[in-house]
C-alpha atoms as a PDB file:
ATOM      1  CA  UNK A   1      -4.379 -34.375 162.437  1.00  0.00           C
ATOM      2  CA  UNK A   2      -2.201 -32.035 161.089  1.00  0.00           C
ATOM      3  CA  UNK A   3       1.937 -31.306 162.810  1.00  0.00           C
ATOM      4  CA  UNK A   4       0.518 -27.947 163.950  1.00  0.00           C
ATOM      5  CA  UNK A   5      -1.810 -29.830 165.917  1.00  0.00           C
ATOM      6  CA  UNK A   6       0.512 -32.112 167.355  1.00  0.00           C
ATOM      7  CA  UNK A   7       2.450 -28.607 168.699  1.00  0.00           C
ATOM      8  CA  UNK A   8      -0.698 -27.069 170.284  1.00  0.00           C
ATOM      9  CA  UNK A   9      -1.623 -30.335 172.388  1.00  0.00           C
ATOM     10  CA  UNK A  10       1.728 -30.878 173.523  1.00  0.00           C
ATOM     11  CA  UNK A  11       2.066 -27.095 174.405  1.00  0.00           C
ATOM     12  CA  UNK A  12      -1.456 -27.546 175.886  1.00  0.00           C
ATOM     13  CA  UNK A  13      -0.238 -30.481 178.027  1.00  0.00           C
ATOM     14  CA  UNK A  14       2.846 -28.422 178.719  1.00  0.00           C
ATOM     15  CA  UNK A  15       0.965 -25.451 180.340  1.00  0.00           C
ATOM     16  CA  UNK A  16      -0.575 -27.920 182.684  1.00  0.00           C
ATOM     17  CA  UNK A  17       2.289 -28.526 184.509  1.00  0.00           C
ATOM     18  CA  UNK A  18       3.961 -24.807 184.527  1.00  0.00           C
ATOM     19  CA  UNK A  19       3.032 -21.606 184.687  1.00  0.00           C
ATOM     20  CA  UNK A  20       4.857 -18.803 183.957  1.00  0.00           C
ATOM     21  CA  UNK A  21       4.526 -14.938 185.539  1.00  0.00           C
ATOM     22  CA  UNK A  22       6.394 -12.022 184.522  1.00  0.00           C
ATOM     23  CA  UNK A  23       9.708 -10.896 187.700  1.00  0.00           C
ATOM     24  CA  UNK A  24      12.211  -8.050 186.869  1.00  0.00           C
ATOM     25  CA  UNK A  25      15.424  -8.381 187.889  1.00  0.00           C
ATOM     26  CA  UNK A  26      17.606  -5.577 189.396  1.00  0.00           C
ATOM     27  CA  UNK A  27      20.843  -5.735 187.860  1.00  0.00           C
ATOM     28  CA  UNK A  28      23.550  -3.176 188.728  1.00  0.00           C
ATOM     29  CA  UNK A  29      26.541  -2.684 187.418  1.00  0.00           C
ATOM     30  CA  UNK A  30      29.632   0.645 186.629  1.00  0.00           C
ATOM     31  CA  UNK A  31      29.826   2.144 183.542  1.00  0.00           C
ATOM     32  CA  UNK A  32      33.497   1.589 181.841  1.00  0.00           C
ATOM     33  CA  UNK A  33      35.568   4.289 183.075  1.00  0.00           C
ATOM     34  CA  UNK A  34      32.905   5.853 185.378  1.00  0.00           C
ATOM     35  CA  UNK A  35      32.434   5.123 189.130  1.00  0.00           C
ATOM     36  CA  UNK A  36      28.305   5.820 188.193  1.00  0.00           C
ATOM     37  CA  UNK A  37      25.897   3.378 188.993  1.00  0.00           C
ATOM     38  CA  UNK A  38      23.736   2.947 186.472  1.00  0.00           C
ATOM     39  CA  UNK A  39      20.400   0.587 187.213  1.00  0.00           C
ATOM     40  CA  UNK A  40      18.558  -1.492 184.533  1.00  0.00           C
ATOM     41  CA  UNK A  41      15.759  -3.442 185.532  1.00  0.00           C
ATOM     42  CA  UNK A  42      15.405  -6.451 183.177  1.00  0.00           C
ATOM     43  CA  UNK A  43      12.623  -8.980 182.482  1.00  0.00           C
ATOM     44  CA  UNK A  44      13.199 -12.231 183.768  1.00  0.00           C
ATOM     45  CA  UNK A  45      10.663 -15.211 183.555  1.00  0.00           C
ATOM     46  CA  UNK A  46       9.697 -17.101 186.632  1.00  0.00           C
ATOM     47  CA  UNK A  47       8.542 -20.648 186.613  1.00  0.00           C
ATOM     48  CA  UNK A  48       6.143 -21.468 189.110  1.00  0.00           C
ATOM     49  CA  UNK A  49       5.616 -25.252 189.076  1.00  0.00           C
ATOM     50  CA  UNK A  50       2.929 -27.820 191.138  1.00  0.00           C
ATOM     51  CA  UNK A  51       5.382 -29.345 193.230  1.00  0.00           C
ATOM     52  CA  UNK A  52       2.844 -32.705 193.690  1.00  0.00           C
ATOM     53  CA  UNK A  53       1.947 -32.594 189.875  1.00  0.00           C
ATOM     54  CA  UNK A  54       5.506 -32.504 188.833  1.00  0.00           C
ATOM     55  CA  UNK A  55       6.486 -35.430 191.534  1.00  0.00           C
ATOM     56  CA  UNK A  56       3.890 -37.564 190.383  1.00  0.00           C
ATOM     57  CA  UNK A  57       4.758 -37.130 186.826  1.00  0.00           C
ATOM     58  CA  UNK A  58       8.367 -37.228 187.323  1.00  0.00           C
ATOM     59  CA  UNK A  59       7.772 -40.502 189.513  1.00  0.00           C
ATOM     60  CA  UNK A  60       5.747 -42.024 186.121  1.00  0.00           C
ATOM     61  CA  UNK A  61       7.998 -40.572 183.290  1.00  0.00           C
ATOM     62  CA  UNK A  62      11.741 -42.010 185.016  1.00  0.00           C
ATOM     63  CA  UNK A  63       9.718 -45.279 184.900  1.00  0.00           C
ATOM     64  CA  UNK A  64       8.502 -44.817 181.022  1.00  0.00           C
ATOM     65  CA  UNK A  65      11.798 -44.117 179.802  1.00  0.00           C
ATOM     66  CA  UNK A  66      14.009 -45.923 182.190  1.00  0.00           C
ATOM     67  CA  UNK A  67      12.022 -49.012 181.027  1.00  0.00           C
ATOM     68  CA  UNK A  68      11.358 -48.008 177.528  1.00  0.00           C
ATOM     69  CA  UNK A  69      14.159 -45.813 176.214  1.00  0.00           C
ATOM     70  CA  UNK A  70      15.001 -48.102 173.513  1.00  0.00           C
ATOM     71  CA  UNK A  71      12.009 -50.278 173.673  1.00  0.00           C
ATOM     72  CA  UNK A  72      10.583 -49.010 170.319  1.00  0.00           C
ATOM     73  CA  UNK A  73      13.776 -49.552 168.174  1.00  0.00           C
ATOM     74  CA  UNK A  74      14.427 -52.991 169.781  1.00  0.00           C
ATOM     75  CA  UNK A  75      11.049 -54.370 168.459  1.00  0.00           C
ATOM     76  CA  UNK A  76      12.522 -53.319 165.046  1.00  0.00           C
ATOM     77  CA  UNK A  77      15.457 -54.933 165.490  1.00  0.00           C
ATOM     78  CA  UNK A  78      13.572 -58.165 166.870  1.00  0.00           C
ATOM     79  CA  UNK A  79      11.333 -58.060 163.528  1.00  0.00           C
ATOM     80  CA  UNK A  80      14.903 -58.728 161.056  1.00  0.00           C
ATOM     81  CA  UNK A  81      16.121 -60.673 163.167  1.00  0.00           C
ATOM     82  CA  UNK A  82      12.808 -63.039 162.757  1.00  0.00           C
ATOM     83  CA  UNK A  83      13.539 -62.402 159.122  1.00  0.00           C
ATOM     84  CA  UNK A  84      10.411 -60.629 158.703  1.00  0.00           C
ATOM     85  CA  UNK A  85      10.037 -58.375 155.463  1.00  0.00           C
ATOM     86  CA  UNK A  86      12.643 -57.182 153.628  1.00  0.00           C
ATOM     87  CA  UNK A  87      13.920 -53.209 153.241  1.00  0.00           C
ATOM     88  CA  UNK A  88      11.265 -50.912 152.272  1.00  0.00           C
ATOM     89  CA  UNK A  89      13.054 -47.244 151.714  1.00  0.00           C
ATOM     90  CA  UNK A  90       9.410 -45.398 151.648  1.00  0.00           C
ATOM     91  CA  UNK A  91       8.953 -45.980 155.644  1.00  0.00           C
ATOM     92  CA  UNK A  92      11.581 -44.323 157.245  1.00  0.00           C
ATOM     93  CA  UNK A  93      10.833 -40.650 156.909  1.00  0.00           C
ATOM     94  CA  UNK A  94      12.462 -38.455 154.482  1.00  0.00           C
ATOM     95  CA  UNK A  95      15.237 -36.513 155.406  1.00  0.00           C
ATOM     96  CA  UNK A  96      15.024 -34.247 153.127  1.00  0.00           C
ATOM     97  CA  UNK A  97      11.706 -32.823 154.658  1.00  0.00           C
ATOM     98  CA  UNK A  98      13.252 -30.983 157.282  1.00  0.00           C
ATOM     99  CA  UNK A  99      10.480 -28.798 157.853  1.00  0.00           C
ATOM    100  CA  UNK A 100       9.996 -30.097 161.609  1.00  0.00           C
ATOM    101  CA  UNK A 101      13.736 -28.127 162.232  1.00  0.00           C
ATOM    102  CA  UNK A 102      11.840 -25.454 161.832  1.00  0.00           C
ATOM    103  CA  UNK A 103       9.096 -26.680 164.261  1.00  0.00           C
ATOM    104  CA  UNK A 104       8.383 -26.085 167.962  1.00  0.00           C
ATOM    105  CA  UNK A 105       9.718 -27.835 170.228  1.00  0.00           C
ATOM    106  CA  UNK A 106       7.031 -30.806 171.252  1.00  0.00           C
ATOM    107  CA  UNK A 107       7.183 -31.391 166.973  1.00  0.00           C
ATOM    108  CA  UNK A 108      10.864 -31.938 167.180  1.00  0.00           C
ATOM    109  CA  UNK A 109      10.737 -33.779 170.159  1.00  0.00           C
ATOM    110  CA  UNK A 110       8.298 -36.143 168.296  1.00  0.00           C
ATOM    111  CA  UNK A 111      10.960 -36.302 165.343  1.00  0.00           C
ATOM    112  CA  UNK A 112      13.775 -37.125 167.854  1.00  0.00           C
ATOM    113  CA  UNK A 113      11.872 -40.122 168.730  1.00  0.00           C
ATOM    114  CA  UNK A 114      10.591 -41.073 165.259  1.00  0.00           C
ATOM    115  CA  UNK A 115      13.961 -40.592 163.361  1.00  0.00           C
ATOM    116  CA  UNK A 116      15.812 -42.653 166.124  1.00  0.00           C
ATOM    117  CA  UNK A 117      13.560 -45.817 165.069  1.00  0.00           C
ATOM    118  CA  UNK A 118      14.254 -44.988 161.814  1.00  0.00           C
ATOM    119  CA  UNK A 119      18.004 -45.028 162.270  1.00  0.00           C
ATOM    120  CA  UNK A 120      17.358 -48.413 163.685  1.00  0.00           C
ATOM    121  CA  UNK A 121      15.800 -49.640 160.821  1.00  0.00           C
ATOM    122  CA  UNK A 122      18.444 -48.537 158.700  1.00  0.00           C
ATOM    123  CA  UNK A 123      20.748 -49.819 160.291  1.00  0.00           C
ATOM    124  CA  UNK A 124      19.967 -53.528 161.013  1.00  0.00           C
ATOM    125  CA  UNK A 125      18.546 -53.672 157.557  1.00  0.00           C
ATOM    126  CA  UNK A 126      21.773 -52.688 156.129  1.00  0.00           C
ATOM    127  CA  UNK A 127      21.627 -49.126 155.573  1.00  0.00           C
ATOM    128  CA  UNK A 128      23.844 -47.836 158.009  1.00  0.00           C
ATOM    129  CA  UNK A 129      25.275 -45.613 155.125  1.00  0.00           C
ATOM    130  CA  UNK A 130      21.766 -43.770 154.957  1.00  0.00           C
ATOM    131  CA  UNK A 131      21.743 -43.724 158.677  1.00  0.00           C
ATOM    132  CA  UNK A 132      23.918 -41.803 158.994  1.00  0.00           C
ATOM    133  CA  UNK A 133      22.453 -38.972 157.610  1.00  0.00           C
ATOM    134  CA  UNK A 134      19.183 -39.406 159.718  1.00  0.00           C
ATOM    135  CA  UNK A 135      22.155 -39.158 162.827  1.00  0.00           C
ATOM    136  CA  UNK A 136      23.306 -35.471 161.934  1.00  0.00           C
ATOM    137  CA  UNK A 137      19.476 -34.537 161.822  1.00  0.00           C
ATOM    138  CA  UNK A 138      18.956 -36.085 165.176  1.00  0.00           C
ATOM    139  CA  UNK A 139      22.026 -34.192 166.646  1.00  0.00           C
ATOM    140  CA  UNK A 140      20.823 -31.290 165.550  1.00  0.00           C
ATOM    141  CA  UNK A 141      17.141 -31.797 166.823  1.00  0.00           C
ATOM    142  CA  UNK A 142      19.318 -33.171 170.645  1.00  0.00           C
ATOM    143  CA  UNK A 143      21.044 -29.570 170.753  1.00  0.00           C
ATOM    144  CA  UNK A 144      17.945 -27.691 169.726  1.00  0.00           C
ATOM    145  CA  UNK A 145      15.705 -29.750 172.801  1.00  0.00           C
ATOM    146  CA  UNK A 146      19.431 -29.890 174.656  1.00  0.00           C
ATOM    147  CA  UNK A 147      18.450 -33.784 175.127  1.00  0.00           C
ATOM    148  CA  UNK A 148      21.851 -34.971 176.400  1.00  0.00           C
ATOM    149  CA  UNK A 149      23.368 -37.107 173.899  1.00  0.00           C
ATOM    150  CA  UNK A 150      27.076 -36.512 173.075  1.00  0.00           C
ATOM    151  CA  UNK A 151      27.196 -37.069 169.364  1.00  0.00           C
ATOM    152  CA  UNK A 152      30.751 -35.381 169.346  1.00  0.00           C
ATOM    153  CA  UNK A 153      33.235 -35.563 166.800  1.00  0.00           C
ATOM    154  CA  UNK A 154      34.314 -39.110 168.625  1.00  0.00           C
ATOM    155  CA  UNK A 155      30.932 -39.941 168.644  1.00  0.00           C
ATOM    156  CA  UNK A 156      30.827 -39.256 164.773  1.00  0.00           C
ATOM    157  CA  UNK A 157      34.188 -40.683 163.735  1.00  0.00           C
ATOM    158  CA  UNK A 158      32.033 -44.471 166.014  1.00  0.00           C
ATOM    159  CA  UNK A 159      29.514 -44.034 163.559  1.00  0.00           C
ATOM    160  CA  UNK A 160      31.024 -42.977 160.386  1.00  0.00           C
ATOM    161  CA  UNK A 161      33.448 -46.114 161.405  1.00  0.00           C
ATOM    162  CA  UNK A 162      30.754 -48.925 161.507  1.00  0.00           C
ATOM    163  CA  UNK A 163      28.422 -47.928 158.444  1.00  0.00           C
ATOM    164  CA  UNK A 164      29.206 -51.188 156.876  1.00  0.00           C
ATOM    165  CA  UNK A 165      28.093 -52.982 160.395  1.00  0.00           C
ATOM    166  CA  UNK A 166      24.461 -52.320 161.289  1.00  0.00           C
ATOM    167  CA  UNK A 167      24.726 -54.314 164.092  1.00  0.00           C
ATOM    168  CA  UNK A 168      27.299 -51.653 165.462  1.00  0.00           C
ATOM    169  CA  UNK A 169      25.838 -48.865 164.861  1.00  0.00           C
ATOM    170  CA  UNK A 170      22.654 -50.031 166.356  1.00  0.00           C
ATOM    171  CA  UNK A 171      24.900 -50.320 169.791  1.00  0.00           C
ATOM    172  CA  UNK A 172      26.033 -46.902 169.094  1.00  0.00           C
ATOM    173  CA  UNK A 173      22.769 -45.624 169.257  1.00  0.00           C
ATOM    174  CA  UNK A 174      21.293 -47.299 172.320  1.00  0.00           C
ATOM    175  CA  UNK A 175      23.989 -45.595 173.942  1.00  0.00           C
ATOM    176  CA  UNK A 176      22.959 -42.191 172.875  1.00  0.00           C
ATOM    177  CA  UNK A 177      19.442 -42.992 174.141  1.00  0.00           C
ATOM    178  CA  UNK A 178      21.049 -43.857 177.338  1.00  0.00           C
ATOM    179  CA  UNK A 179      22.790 -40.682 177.518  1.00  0.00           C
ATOM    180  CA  UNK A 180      19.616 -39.219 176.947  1.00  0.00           C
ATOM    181  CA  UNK A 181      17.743 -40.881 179.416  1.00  0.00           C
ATOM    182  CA  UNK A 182      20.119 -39.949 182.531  1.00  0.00           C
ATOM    183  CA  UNK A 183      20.027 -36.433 181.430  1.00  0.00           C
ATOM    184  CA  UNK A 184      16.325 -36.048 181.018  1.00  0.00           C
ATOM    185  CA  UNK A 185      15.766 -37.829 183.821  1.00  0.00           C
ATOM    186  CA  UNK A 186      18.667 -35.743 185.935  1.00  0.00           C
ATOM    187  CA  UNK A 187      17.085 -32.227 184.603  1.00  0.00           C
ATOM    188  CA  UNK A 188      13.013 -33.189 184.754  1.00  0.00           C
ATOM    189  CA  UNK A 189      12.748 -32.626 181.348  1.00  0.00           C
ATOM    190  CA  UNK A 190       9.200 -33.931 181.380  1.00  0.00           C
ATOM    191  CA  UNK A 191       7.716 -32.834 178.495  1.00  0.00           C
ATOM    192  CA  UNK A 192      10.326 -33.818 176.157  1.00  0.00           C
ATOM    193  CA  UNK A 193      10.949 -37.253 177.521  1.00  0.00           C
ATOM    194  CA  UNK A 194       7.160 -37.585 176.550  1.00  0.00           C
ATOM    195  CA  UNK A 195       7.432 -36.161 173.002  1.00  0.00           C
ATOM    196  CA  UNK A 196      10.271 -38.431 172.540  1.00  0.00           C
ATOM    197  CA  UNK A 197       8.672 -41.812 173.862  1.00  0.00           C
ATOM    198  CA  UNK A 198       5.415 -40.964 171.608  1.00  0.00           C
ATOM    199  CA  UNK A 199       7.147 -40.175 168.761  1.00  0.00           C
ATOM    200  CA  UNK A 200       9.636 -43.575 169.204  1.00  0.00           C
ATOM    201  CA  UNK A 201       6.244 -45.375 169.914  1.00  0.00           C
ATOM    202  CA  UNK A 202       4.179 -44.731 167.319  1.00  0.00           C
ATOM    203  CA  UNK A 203       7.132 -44.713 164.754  1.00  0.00           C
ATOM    204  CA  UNK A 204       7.945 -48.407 165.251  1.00  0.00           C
ATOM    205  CA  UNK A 205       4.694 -49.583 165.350  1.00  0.00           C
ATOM    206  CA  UNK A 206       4.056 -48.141 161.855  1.00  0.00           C
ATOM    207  CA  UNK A 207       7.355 -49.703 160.752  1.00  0.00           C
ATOM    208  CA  UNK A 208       6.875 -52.965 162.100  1.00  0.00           C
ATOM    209  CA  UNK A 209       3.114 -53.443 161.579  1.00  0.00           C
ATOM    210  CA  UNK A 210       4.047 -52.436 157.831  1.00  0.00           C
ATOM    211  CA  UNK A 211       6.702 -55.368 157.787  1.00  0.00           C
ATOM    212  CA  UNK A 212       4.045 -57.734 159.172  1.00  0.00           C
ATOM    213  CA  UNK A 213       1.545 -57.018 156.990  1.00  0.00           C
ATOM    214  CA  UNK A 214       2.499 -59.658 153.809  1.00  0.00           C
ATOM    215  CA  UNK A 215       4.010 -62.534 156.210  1.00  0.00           C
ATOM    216  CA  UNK A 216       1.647 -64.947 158.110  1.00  0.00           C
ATOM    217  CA  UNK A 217       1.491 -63.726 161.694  1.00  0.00           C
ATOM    218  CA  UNK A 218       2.303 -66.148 164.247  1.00  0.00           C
ATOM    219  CA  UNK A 219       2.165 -66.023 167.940  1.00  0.00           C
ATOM    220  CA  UNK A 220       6.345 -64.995 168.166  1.00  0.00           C
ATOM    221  CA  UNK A 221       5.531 -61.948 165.648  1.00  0.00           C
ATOM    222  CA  UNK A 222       2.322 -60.622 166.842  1.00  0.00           C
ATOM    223  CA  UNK A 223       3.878 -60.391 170.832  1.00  0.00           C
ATOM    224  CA  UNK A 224       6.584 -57.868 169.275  1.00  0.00           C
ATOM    225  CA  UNK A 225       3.451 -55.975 168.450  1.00  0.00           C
ATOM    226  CA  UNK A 226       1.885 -56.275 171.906  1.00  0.00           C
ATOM    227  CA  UNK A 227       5.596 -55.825 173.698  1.00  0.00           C
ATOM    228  CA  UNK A 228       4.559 -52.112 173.742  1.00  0.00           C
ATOM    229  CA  UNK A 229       1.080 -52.417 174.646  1.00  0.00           C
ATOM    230  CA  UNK A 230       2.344 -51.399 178.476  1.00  0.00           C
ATOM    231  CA  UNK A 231       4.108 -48.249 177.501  1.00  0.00           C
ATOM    232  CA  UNK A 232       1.193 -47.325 175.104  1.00  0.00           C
ATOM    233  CA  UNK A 233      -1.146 -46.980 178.345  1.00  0.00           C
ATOM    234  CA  UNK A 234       0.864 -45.734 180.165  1.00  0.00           C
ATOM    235  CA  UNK A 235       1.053 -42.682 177.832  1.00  0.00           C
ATOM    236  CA  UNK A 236      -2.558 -42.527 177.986  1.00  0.00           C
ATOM    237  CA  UNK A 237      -2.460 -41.894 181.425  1.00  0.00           C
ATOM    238  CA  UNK A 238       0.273 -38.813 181.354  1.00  0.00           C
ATOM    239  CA  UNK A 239      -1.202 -37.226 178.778  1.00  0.00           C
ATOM    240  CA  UNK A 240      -4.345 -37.586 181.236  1.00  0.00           C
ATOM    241  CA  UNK A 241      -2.454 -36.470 184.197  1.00  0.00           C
ATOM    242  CA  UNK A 242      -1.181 -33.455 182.014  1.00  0.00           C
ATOM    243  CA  UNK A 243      -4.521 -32.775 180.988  1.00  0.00           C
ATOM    244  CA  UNK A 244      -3.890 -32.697 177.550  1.00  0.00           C
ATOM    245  CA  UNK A 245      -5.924 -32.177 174.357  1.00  0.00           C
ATOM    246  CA  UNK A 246      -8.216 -34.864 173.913  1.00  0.00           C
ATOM    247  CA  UNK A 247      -7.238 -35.731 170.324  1.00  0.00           C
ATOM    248  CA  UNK A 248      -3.995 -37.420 170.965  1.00  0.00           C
ATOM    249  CA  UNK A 249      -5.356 -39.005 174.089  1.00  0.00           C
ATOM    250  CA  UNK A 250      -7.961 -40.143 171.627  1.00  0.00           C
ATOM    251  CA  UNK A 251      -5.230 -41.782 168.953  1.00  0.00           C
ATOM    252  CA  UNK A 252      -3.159 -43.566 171.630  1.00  0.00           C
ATOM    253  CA  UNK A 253      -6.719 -44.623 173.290  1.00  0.00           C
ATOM    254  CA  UNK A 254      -7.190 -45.983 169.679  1.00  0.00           C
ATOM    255  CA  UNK A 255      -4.020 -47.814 169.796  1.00  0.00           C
ATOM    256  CA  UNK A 256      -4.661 -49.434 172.632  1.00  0.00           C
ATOM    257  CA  UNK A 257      -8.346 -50.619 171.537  1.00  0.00           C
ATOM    258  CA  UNK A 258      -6.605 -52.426 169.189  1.00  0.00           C
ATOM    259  CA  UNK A 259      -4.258 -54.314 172.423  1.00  0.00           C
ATOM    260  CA  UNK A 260      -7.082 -55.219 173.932  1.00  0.00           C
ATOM    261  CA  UNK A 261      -8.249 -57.697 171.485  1.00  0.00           C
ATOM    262  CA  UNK A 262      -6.676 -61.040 172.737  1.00  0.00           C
ATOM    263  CA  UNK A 263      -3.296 -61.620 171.068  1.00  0.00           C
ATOM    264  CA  UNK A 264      -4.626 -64.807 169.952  1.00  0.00           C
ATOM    265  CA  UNK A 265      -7.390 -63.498 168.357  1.00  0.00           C
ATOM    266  CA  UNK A 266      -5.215 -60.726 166.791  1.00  0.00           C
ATOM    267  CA  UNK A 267      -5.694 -60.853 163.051  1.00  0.00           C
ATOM    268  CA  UNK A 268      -4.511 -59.197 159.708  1.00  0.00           C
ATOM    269  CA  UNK A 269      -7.363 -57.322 159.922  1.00  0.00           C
ATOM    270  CA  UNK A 270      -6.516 -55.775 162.910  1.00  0.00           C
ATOM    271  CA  UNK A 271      -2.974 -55.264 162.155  1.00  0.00           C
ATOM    272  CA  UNK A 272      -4.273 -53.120 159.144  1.00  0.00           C
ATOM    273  CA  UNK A 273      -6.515 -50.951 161.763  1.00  0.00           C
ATOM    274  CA  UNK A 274      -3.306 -50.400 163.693  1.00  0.00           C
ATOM    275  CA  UNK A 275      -1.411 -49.645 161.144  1.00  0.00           C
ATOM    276  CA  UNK A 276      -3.352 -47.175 159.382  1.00  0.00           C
ATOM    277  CA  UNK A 277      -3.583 -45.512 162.842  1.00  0.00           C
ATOM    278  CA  UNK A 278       0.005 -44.907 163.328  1.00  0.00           C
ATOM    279  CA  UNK A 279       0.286 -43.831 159.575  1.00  0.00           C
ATOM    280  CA  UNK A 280      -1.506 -40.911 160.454  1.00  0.00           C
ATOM    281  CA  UNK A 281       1.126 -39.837 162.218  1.00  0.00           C
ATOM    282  CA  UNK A 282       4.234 -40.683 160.532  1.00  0.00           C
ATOM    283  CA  UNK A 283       2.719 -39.335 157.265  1.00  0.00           C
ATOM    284  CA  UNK A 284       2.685 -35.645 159.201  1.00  0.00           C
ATOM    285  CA  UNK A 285       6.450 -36.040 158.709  1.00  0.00           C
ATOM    286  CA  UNK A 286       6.358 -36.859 154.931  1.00  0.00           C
ATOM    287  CA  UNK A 287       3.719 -34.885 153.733  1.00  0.00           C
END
């Protein structure tokens, strides 16, 4: 599956819930110096939206991210702080590829998500240095999406101030995503509260299953797996609701085959199925 795909079933799911029909606009106004009227008639789009589709949704998506806003980045922090696997500088995506800037907006919505894990990983693995770069890139995408978060000069002089203390900046960030959460949730930003939970999801499941992969699993590590196994159907059934392309209904459906194994049963085996599920779609960001 290739980025450009990623765009066309979140526009697809997108169209489901508006439509849009061309209005014109009578504006009227005096030419400078003139008492004549002078009438322009300009385009204006009009957004006709399912008033039951858009409660329902709304109704599911306030619970996804009031419950999960920072769900995927605190299962990264909960893996170091287990001790599990040490810093691996190849997961996190590479900054340098900024070619999702250049993206729609469901692909940078996606990145928002991803590259806010990422920053958590940085961070409580003690490179809140790098993470800080990976912060300016996520401003940017948050004014491009307009998302909410204040990452102000004030907000960049917090950072810039605790990247020698992971821990801090990690605190820093939750409170961006809480930012972000009132205002998406304030303005019914649906689809982008979506793109942002996938992309957050399926982000820190590739990190963390990665980290697992050469430790013994034990009962304690293989729940921080299944802590998102909730917000991984629930997904699922937006995307359904939104009628969306079957392929990425099809890769979270995936995910989730791999949940329903019993977490007892759950076995390297099957942490290598999940992971090399999620890979697909980080390595759309790195590629």
């Amino acid at each position: 599956m290739k980025i450009t795909k990623i765009s066309l079933i979140a526009l697809a799911a997108s169209i489901s819930c508006v439509s849009c029909s061309g209005g014109k606009e009578e504006v009227k106004h005096e030419n400078q110096g003139t008492t004549e009227n002078v009438e322009e008639f300009v385009e204006k789009e009009v957004v006709v939206e399912s008033d039951d589709l858009d409660k329902e949704l709304q109704f599911k998506i306030d619970l996804i991210i009031g419950n999960n806003i920072t769900g995927p980045s605190q299962v990264i922090s909960k893996v170091k702080n287990q001790g599990i696997g040490s810093f691996q500088e190849s997961l996190v995506i590479p900054i340098d590829n900024a070619r999702f800037f250049e993206g729609s907006s469901e692909v940078k919505g996606l990145a928002l998500g991803a590259l806010g894990v990422d920053v958590t990983y940085l961070s409580v693995y003690d490179r809140p240095d790098m993470a800080l770069k990976y912060i300016a890139s996520i401003n940017q995408l948050n004014i491009d999406l307009d998302c909410g978060m204040v990452i102000d000069g004030d907000a960049i002089d917090a950072f810039d101030e605790a990247k020698e203390d992971g821990g801090k900046m990690s605190e820093l960030m939750y409170e961006q995503y809480f930012m972000m959460e009132d205002y998406l949730k304030s303005n019914s930003k649906l689809e982008v509260a979506v793109h942002v939970m996938l992309g957050g999801v399926f982000e820190s499941l590739y990190i963390s299953a990665a980290q697992l992969i050469n430790v013994d699993l034990t009962d304690e590590t293989v729940n921080l797996l299944y802590g998102q196994k909730q917000v991984v159907s629930d997904l699922i059934e937006i995307y359904q609701d939104m009628e969306g392309d079957e392929i990425i209904i099809d890769e979270l459906m995936e995910v989730q085959k791999i949940f329903e194994i019993a977490s007892s049963d759950f076995s390297k085996e099957d942490l290598e199925a999940l992971h090399e599920i999620v890979k697909v779609f980080h390595n759309e960001f790195t590629s």
